[in-house]
ModelCIF file with pLDDT and N, C-alpha, C, O atoms, coordinates in Angstrom:
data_MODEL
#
_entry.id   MODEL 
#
_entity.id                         1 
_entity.type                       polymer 
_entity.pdbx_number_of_molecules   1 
#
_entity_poly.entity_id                      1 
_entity_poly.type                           'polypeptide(L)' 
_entity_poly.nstd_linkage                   no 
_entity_poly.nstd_monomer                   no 
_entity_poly.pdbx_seq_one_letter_code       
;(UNK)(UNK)(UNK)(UNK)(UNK)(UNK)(UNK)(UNK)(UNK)(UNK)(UNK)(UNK)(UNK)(UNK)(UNK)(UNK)
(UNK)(UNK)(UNK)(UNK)(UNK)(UNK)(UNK)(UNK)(UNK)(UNK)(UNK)(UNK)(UNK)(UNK)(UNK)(UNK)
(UNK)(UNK)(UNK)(UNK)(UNK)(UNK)(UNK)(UNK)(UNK)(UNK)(UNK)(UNK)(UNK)(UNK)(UNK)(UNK)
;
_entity_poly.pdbx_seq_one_letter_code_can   XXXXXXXXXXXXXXXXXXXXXXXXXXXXXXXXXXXXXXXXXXXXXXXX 
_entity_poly.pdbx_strand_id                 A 
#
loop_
_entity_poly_seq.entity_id 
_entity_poly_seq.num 
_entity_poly_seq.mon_id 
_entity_poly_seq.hetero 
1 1  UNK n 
1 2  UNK n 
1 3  UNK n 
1 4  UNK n 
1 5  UNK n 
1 6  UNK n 
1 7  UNK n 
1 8  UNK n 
1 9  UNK n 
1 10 UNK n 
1 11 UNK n 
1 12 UNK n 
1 13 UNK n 
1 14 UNK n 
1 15 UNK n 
1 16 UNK n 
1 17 UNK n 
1 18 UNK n 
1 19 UNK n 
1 20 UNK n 
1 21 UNK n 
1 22 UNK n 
1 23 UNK n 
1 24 UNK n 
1 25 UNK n 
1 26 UNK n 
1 27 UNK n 
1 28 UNK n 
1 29 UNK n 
1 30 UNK n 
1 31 UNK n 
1 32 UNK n 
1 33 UNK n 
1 34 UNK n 
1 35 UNK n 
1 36 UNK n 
1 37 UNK n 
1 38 UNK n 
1 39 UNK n 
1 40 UNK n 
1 41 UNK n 
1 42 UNK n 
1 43 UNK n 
1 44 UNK n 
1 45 UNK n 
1 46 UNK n 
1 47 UNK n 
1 48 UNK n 
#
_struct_asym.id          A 
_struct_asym.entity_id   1 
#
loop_
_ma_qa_metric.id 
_ma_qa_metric.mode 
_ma_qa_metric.name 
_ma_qa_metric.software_group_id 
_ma_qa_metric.type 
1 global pLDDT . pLDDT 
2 local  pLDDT . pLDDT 
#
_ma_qa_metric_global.metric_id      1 
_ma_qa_metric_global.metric_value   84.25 
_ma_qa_metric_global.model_id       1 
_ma_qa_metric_global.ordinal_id     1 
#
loop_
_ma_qa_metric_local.label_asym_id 
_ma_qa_metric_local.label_comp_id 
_ma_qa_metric_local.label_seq_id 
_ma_qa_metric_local.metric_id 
_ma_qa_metric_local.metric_value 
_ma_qa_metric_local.model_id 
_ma_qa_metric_local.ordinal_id 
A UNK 1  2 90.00 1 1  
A UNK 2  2 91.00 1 2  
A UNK 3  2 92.00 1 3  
A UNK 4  2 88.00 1 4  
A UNK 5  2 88.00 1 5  
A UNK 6  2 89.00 1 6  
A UNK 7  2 88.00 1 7  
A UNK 8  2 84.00 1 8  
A UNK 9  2 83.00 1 9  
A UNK 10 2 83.00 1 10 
A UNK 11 2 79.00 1 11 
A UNK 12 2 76.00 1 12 
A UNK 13 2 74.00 1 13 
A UNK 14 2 69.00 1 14 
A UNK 15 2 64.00 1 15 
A UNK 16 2 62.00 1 16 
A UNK 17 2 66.00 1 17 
A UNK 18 2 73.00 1 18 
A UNK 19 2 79.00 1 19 
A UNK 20 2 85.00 1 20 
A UNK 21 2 86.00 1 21 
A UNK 22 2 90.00 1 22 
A UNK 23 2 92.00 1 23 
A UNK 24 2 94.00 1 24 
A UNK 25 2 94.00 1 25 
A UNK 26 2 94.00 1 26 
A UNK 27 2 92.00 1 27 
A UNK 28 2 91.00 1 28 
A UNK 29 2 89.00 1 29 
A UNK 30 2 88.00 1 30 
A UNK 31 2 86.00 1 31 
A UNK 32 2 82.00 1 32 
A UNK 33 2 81.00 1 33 
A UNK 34 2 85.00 1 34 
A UNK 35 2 84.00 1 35 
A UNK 36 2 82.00 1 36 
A UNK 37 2 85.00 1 37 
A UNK 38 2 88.00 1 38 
A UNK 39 2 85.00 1 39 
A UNK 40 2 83.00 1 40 
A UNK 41 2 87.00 1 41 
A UNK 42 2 87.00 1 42 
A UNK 43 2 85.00 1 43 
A UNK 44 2 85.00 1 44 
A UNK 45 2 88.00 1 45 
A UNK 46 2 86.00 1 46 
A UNK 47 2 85.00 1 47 
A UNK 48 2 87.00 1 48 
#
loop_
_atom_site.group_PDB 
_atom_site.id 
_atom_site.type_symbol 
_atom_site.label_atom_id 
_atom_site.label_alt_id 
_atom_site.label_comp_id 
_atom_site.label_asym_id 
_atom_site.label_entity_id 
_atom_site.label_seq_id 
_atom_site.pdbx_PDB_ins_code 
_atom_site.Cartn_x 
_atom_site.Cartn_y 
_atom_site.Cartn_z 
_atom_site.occupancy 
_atom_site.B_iso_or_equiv 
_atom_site.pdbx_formal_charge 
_atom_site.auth_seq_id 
_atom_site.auth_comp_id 
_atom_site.auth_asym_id 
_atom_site.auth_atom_id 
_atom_site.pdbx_PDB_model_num 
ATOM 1   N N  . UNK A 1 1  ? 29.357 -54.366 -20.092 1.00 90.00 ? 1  UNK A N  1 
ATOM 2   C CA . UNK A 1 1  ? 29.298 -53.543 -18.876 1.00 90.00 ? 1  UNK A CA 1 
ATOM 3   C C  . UNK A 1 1  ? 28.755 -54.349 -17.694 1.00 90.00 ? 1  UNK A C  1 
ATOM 4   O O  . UNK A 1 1  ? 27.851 -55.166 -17.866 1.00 90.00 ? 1  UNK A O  1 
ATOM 5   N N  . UNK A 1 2  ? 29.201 -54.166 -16.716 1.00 91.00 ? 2  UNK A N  1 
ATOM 6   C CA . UNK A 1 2  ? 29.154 -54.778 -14.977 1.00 91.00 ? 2  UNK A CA 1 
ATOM 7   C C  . UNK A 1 2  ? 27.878 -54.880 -15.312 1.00 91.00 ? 2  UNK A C  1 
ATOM 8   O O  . UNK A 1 2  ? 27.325 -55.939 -15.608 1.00 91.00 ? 2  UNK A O  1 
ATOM 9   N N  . UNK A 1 3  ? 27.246 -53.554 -15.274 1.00 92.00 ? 3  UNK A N  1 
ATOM 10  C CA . UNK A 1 3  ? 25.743 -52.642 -14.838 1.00 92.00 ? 3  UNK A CA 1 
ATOM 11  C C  . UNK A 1 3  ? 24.587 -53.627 -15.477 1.00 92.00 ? 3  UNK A C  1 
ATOM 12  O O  . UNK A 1 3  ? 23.563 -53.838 -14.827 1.00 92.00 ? 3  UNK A O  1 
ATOM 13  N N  . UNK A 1 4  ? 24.832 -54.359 -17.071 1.00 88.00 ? 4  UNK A N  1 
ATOM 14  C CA . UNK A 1 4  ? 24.332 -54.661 -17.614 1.00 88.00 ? 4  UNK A CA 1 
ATOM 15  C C  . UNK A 1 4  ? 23.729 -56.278 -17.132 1.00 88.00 ? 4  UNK A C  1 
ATOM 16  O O  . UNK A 1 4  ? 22.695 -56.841 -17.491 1.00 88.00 ? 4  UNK A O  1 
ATOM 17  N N  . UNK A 1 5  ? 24.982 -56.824 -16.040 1.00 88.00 ? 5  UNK A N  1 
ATOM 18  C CA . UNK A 1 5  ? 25.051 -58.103 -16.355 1.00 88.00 ? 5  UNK A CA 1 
ATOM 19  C C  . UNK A 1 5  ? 24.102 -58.006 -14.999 1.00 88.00 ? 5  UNK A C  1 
ATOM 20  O O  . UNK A 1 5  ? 23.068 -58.667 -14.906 1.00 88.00 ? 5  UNK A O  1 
ATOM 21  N N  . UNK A 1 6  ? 24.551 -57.135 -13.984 1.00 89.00 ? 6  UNK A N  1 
ATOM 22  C CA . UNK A 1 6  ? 23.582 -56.920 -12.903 1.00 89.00 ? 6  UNK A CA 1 
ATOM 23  C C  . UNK A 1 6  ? 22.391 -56.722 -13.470 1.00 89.00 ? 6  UNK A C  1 
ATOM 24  O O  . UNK A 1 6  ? 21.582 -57.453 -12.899 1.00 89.00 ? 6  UNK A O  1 
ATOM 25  N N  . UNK A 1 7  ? 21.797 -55.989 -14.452 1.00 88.00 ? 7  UNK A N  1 
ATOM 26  C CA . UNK A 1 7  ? 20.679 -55.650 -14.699 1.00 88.00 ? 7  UNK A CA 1 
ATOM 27  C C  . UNK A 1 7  ? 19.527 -56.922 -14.859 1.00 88.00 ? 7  UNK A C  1 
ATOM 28  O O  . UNK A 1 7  ? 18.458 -57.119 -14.281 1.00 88.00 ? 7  UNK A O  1 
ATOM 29  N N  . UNK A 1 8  ? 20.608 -58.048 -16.416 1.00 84.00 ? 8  UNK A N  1 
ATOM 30  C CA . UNK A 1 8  ? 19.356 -58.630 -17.217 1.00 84.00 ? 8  UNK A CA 1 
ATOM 31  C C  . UNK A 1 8  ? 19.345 -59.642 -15.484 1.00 84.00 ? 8  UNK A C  1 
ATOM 32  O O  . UNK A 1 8  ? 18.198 -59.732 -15.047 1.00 84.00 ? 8  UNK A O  1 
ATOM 33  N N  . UNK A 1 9  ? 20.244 -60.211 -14.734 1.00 83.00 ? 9  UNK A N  1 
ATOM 34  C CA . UNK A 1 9  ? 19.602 -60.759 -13.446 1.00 83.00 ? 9  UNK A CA 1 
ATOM 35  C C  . UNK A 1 9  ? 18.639 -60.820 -12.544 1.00 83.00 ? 9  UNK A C  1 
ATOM 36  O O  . UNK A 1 9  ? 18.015 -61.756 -12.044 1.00 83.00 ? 9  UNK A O  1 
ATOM 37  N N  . UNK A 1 10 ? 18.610 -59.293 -12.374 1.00 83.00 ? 10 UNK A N  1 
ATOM 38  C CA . UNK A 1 10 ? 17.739 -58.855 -11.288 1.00 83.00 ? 10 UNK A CA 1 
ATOM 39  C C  . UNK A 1 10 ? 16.446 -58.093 -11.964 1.00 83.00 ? 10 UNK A C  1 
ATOM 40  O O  . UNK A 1 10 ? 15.770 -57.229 -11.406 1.00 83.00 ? 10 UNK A O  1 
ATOM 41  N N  . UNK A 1 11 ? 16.260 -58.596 -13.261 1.00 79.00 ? 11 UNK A N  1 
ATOM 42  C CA . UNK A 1 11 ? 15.090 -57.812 -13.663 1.00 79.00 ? 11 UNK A CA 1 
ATOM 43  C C  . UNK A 1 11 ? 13.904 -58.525 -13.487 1.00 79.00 ? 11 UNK A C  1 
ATOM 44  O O  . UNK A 1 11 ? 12.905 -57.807 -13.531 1.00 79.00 ? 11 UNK A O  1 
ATOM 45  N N  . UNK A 1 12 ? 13.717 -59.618 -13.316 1.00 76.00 ? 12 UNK A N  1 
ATOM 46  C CA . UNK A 1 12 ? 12.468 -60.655 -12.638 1.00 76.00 ? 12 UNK A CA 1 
ATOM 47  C C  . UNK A 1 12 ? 11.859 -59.624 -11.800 1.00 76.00 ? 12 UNK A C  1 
ATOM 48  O O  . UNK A 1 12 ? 10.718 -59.188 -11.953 1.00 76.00 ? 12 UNK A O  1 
ATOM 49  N N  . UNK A 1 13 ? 12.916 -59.168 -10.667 1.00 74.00 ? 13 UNK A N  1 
ATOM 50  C CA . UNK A 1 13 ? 12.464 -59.133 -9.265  1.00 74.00 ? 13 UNK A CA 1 
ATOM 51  C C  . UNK A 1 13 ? 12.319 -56.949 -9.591  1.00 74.00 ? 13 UNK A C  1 
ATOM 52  O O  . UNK A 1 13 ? 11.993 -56.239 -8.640  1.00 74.00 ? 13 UNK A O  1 
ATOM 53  N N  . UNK A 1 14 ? 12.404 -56.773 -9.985  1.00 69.00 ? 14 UNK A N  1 
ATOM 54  C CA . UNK A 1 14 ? 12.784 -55.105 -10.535 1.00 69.00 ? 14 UNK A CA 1 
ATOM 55  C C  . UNK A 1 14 ? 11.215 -54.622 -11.288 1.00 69.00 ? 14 UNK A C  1 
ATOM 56  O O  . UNK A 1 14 ? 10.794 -53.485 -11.496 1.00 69.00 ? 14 UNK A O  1 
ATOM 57  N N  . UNK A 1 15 ? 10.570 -55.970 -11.590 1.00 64.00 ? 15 UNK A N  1 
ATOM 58  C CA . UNK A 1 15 ? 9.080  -55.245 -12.170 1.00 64.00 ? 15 UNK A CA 1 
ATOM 59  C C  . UNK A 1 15 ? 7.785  -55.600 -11.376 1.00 64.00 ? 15 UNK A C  1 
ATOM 60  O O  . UNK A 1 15 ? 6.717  -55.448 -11.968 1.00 64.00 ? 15 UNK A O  1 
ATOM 61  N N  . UNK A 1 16 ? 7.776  -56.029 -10.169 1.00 62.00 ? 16 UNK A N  1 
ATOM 62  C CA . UNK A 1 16 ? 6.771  -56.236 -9.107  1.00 62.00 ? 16 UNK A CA 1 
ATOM 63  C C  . UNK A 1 16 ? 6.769  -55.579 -8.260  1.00 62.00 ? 16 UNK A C  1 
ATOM 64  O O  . UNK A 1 16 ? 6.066  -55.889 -7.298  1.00 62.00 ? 16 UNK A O  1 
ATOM 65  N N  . UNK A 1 17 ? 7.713  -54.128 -8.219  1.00 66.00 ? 17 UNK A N  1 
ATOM 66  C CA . UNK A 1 17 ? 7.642  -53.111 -7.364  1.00 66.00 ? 17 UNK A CA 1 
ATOM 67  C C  . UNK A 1 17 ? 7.336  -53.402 -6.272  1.00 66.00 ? 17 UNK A C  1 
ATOM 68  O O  . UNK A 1 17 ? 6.639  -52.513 -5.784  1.00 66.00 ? 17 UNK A O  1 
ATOM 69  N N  . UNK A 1 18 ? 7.525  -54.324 -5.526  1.00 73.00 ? 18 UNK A N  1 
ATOM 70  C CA . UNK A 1 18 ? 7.019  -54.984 -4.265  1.00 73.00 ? 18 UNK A CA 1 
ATOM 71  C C  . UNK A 1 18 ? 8.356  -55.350 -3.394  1.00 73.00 ? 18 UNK A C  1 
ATOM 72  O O  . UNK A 1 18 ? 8.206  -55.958 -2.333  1.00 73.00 ? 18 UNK A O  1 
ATOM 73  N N  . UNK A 1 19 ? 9.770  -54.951 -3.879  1.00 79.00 ? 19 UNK A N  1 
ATOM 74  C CA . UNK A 1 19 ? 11.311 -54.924 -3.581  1.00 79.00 ? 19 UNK A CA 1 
ATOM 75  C C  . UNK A 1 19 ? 12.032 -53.659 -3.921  1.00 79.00 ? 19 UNK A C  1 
ATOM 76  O O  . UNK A 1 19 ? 11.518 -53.059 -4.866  1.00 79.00 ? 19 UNK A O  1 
ATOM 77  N N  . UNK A 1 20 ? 13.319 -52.976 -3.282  1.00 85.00 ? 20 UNK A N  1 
ATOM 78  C CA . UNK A 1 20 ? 13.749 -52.292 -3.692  1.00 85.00 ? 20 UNK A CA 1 
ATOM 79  C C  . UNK A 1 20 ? 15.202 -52.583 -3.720  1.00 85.00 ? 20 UNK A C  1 
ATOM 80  O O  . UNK A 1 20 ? 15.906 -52.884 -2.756  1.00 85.00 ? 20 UNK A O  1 
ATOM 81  N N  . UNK A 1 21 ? 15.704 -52.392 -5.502  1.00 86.00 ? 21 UNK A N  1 
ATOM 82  C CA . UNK A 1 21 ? 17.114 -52.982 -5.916  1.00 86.00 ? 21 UNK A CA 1 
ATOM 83  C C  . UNK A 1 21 ? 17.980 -51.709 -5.934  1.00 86.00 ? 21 UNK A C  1 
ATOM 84  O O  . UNK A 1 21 ? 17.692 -50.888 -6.805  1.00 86.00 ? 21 UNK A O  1 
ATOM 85  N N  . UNK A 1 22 ? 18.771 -51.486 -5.289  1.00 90.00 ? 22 UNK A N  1 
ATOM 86  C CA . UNK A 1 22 ? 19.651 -50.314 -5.201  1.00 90.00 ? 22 UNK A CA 1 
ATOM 87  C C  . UNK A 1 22 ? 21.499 -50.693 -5.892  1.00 90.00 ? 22 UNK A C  1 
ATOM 88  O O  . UNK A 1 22 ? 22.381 -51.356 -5.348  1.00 90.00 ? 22 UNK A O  1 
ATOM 89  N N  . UNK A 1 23 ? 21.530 -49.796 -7.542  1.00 92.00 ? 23 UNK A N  1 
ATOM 90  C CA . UNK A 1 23 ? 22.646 -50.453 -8.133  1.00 92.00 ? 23 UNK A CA 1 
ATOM 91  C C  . UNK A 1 23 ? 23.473 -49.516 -7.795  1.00 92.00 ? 23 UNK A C  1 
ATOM 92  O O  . UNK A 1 23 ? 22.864 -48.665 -7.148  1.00 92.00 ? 23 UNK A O  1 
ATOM 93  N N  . UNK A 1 24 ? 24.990 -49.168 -7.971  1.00 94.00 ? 24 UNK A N  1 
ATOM 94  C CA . UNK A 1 24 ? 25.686 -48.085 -7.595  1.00 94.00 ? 24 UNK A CA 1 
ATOM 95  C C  . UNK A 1 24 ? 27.100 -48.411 -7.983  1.00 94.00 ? 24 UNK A C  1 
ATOM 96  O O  . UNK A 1 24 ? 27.539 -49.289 -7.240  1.00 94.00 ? 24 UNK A O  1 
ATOM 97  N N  . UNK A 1 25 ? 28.223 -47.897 -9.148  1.00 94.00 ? 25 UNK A N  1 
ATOM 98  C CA . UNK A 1 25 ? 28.863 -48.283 -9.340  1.00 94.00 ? 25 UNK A CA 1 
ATOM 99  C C  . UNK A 1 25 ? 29.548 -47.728 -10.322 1.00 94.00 ? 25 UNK A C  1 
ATOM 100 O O  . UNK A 1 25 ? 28.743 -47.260 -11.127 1.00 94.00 ? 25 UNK A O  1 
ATOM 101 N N  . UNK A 1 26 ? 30.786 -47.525 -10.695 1.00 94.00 ? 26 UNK A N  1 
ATOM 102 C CA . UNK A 1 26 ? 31.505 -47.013 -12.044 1.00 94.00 ? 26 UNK A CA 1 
ATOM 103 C C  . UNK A 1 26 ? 30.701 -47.877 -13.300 1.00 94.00 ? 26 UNK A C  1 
ATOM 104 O O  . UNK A 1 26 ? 29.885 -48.789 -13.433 1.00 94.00 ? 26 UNK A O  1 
ATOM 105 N N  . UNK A 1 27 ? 31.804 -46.604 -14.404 1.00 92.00 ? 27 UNK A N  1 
ATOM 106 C CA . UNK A 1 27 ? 31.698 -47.831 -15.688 1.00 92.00 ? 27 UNK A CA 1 
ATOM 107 C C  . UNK A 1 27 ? 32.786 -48.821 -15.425 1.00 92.00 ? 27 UNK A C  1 
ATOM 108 O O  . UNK A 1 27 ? 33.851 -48.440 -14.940 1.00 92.00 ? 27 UNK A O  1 
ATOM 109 N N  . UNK A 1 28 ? 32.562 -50.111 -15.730 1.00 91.00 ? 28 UNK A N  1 
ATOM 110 C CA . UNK A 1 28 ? 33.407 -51.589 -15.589 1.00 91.00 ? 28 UNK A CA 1 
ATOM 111 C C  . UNK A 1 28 ? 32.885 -52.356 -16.592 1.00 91.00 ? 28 UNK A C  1 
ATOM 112 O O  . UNK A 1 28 ? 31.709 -52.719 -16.622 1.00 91.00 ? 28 UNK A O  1 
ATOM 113 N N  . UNK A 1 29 ? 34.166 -52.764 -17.868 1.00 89.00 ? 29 UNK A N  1 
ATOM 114 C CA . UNK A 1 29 ? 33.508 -53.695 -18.567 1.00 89.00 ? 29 UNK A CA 1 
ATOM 115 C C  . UNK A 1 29 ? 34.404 -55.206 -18.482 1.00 89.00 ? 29 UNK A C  1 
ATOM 116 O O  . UNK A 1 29 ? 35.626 -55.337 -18.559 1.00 89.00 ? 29 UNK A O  1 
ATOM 117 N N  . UNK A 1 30 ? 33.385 -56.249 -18.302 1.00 88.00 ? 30 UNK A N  1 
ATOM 118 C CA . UNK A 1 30 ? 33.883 -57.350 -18.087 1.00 88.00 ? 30 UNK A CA 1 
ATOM 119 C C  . UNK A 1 30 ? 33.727 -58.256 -19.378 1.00 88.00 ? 30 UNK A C  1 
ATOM 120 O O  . UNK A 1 30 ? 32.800 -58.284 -20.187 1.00 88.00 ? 30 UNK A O  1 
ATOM 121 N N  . UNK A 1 31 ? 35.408 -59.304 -19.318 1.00 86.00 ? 31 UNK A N  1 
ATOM 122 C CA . UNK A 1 31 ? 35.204 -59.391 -20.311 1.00 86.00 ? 31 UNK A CA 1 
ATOM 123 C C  . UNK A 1 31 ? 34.338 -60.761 -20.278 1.00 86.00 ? 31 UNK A C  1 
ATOM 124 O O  . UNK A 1 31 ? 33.730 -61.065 -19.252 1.00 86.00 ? 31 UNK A O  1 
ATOM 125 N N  . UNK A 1 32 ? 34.292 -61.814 -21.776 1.00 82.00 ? 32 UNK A N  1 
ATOM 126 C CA . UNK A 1 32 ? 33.291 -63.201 -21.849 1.00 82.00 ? 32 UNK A CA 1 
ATOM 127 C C  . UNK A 1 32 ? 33.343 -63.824 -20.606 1.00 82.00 ? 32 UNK A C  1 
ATOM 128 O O  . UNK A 1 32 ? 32.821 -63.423 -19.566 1.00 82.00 ? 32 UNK A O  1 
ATOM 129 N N  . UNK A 1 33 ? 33.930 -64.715 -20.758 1.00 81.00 ? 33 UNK A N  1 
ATOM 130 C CA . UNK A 1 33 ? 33.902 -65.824 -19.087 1.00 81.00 ? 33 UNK A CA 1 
ATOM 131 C C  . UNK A 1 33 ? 33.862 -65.318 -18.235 1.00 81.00 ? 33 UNK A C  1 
ATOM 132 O O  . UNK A 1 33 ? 33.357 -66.004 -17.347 1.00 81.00 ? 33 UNK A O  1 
ATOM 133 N N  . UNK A 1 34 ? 34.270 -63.930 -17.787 1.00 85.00 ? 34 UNK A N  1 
ATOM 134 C CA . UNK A 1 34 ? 34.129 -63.605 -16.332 1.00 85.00 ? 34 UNK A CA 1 
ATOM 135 C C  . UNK A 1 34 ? 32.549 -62.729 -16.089 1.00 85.00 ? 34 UNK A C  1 
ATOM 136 O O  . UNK A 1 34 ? 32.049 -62.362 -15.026 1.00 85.00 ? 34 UNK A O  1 
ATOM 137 N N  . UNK A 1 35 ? 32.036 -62.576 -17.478 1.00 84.00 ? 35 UNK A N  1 
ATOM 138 C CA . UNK A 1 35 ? 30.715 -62.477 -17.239 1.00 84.00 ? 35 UNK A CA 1 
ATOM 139 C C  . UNK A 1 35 ? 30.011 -63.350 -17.339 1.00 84.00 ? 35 UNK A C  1 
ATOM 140 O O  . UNK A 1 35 ? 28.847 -63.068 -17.054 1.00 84.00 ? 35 UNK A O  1 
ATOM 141 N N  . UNK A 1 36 ? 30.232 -64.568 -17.696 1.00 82.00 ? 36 UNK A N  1 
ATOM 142 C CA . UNK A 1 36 ? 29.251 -65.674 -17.076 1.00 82.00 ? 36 UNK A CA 1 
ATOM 143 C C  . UNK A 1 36 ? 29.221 -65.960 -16.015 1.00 82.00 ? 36 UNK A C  1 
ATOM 144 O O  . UNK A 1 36 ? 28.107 -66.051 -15.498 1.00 82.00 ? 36 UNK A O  1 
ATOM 145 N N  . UNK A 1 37 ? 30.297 -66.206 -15.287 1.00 85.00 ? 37 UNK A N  1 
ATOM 146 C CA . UNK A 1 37 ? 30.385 -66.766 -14.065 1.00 85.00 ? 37 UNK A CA 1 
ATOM 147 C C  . UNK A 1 37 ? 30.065 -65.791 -13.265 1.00 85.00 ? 37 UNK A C  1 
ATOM 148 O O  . UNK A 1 37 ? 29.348 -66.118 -12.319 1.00 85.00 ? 37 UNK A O  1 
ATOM 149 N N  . UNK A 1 38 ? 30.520 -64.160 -13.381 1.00 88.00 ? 38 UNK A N  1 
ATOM 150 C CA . UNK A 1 38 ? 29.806 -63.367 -12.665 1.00 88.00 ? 38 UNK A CA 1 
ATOM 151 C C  . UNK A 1 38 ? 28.033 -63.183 -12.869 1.00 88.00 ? 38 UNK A C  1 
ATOM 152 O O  . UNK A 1 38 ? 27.384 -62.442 -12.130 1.00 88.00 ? 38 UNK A O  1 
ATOM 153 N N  . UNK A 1 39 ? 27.648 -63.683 -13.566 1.00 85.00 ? 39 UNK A N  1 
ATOM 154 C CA . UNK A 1 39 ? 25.907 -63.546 -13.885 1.00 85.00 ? 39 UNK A CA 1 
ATOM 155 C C  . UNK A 1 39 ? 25.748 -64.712 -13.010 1.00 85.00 ? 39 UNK A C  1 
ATOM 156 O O  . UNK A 1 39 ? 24.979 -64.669 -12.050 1.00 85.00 ? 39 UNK A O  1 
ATOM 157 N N  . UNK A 1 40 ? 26.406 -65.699 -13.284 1.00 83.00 ? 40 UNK A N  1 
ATOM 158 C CA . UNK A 1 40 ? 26.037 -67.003 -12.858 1.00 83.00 ? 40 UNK A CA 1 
ATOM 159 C C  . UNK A 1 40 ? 26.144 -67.128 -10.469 1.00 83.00 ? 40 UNK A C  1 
ATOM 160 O O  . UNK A 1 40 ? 25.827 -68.034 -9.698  1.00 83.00 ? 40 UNK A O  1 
ATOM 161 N N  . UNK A 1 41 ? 26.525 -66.210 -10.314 1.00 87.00 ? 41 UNK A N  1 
ATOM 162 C CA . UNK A 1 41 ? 27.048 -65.852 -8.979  1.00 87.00 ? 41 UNK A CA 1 
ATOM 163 C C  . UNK A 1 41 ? 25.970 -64.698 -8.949  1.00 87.00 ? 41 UNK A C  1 
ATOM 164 O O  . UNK A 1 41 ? 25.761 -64.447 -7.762  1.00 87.00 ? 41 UNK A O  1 
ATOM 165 N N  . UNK A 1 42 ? 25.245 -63.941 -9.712  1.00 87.00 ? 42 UNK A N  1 
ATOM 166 C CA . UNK A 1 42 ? 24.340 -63.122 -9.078  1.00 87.00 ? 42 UNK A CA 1 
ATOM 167 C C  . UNK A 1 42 ? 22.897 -63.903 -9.224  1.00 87.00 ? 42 UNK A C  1 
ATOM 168 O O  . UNK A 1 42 ? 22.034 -63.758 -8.359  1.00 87.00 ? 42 UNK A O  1 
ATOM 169 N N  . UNK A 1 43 ? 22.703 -64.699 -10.317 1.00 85.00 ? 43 UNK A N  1 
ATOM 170 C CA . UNK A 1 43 ? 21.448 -65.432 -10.273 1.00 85.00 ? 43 UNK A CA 1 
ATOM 171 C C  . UNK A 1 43 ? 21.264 -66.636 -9.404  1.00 85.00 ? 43 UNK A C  1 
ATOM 172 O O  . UNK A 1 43 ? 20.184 -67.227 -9.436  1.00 85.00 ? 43 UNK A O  1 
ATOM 173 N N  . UNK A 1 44 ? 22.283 -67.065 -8.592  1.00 85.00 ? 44 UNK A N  1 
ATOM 174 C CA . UNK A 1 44 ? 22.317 -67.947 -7.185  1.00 85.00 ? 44 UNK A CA 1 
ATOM 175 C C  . UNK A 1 44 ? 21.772 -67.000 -6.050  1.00 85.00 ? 44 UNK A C  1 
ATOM 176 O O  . UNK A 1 44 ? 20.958 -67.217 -5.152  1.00 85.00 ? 44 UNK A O  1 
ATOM 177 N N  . UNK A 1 45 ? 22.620 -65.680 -6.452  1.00 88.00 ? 45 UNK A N  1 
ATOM 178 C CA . UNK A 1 45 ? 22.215 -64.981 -4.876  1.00 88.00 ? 45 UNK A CA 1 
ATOM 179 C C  . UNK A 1 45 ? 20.922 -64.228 -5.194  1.00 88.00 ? 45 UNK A C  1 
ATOM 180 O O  . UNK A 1 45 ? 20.514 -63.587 -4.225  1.00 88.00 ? 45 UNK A O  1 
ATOM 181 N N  . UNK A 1 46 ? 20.342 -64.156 -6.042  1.00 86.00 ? 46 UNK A N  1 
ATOM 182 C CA . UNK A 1 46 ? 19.158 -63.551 -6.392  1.00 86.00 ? 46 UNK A CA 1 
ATOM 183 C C  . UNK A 1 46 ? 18.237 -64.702 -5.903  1.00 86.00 ? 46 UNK A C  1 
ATOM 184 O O  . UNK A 1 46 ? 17.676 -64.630 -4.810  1.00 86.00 ? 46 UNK A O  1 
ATOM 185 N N  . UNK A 1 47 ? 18.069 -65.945 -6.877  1.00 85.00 ? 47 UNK A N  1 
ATOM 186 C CA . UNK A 1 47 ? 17.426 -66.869 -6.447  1.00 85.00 ? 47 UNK A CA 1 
ATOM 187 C C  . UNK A 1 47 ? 17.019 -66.904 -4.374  1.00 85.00 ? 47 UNK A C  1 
ATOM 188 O O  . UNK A 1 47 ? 15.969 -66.791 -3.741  1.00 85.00 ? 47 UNK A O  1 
ATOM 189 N N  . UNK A 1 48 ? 18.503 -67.121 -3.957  1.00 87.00 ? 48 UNK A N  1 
ATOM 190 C CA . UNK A 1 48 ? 18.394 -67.495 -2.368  1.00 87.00 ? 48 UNK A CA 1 
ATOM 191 C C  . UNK A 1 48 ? 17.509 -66.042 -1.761  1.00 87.00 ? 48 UNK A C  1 
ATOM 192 O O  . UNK A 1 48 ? 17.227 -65.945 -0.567  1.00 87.00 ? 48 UNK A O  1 
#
C-alpha cells in the first residue's frame, strides 16, 4: 500500500510532535521496484 510506504518514511519526523504531516489518499497498491524508488523519492524530500 502507497499509505504504508509514505508512512515507514515520514515516521522519524511524525513522533516529535513538533511538525504536522497531513496524509490523504485512496487505497493504491504499488508494486516491488516502484516502491523503492517511490520510498527512495520521499526519503530525499523528507530529508531536504
Amino acid at each position: 500500500p502507497i499509505r504504508q510506504v509514505i508512512t515507514a518514511e515520514l515516521a522519524p519526523y511524525a513522533q516529535d510532535g513538533e511538525n504536522v504531516l497531513q496524509l490523504e489518499g485512496p487505497e493504491v497498491e504499488l508494486a516491488p521496484n516502484d516502491a523503492l524508488s517511490f520510498g527512495l523519492a520521499l526519503h530525499e524530500l523528507a530529508t531536504n
